[in-house]
Protein backbone atom coordinates (compact mmCIF):
# COMPACT_ATOMS: atom_id res chain seq x y z
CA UNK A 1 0.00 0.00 0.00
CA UNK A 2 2.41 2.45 1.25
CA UNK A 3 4.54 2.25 -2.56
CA UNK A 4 1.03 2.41 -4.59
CA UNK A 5 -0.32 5.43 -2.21
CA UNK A 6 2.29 7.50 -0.92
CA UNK A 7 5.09 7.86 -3.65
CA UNK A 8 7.05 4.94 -2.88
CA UNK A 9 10.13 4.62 -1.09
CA UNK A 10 13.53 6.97 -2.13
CA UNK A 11 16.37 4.97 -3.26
CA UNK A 12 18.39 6.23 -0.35
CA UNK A 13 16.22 3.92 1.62
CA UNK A 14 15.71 0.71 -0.74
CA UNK A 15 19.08 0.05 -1.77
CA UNK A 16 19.53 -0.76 2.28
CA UNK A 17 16.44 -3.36 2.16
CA UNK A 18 17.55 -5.10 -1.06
CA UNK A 19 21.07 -5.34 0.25
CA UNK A 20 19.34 -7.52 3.67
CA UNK A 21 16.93 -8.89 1.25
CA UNK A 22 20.50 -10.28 -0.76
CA UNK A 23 22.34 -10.85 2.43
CA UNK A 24 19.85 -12.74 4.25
CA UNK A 25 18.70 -14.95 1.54
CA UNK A 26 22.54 -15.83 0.98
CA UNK A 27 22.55 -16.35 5.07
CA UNK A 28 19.72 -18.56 4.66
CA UNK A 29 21.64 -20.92 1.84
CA UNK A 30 24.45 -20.77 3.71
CA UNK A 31 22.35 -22.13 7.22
CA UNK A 32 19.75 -24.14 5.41
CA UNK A 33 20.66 -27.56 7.19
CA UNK A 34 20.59 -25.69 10.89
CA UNK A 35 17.36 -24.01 10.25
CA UNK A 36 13.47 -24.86 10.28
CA UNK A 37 10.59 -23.69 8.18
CA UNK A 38 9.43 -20.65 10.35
CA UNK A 39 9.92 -16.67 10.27
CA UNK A 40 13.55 -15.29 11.08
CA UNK A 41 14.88 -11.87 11.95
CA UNK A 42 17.89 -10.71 10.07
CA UNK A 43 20.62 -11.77 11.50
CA UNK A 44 21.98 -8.64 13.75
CA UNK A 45 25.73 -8.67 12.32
CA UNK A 46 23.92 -8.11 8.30
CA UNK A 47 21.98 -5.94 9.68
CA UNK A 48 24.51 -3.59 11.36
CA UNK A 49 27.50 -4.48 8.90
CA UNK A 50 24.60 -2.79 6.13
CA UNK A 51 23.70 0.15 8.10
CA UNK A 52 28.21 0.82 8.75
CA UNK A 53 28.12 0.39 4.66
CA UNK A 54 25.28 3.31 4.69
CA UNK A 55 26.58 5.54 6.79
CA UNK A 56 29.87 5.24 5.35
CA UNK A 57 28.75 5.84 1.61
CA UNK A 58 27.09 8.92 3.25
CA UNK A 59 30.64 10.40 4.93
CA UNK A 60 29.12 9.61 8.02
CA UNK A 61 31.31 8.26 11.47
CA UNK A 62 29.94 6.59 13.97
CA UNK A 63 31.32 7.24 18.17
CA UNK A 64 32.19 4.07 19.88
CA UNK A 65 30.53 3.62 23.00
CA UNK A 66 32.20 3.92 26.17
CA UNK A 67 32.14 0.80 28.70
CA UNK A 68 29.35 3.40 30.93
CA UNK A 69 27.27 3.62 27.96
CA UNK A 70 27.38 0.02 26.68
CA UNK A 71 26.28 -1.33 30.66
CA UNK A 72 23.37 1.42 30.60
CA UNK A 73 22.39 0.02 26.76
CA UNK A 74 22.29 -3.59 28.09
CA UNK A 75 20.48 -2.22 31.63
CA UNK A 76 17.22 -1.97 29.71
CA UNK A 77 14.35 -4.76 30.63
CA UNK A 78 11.40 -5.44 28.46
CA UNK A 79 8.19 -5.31 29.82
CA UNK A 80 5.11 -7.05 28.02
């Protein structure tokens, strides 16, 4: 719906989901005999390795985090 009624997506933004489209369908033949027949997330090291690519075509840098803020990022619970 969103592509037919609100003027599609910009390239900036597909070429990211065809390269995990690409990535995780080469994961998958790569992991086909350790896997079963259900729905998978991308795996998180495509995922990020994608968005380093991105940010690097775009001149961006990205700040490691320091040992505080990686504890406080891996403090957070999820309540449901």
């Amino acid at each position: 719906m969103n592509l037919g009624a609100a003027e599609g997506h910009p390239s900036a933004v597909m070429d990211m989901s065809f390269a995990n489209q690409a990535l995780s369908a080469e994961y998958l033949l790569q992991h086909v005999d350790e896997m079963e027949a259900r729905v998978y997330a991308v795996p998180e090291d495509i995922d990020q390795n994608i968005a380093r690519l991105k940010l690097a075509a775009m001149g961006v840098k990205i700040d490691v985090l320091t040992a505080e803020q990686e504890k406080y990022l891996h403090s957070w619970t999820s309540v449901t």
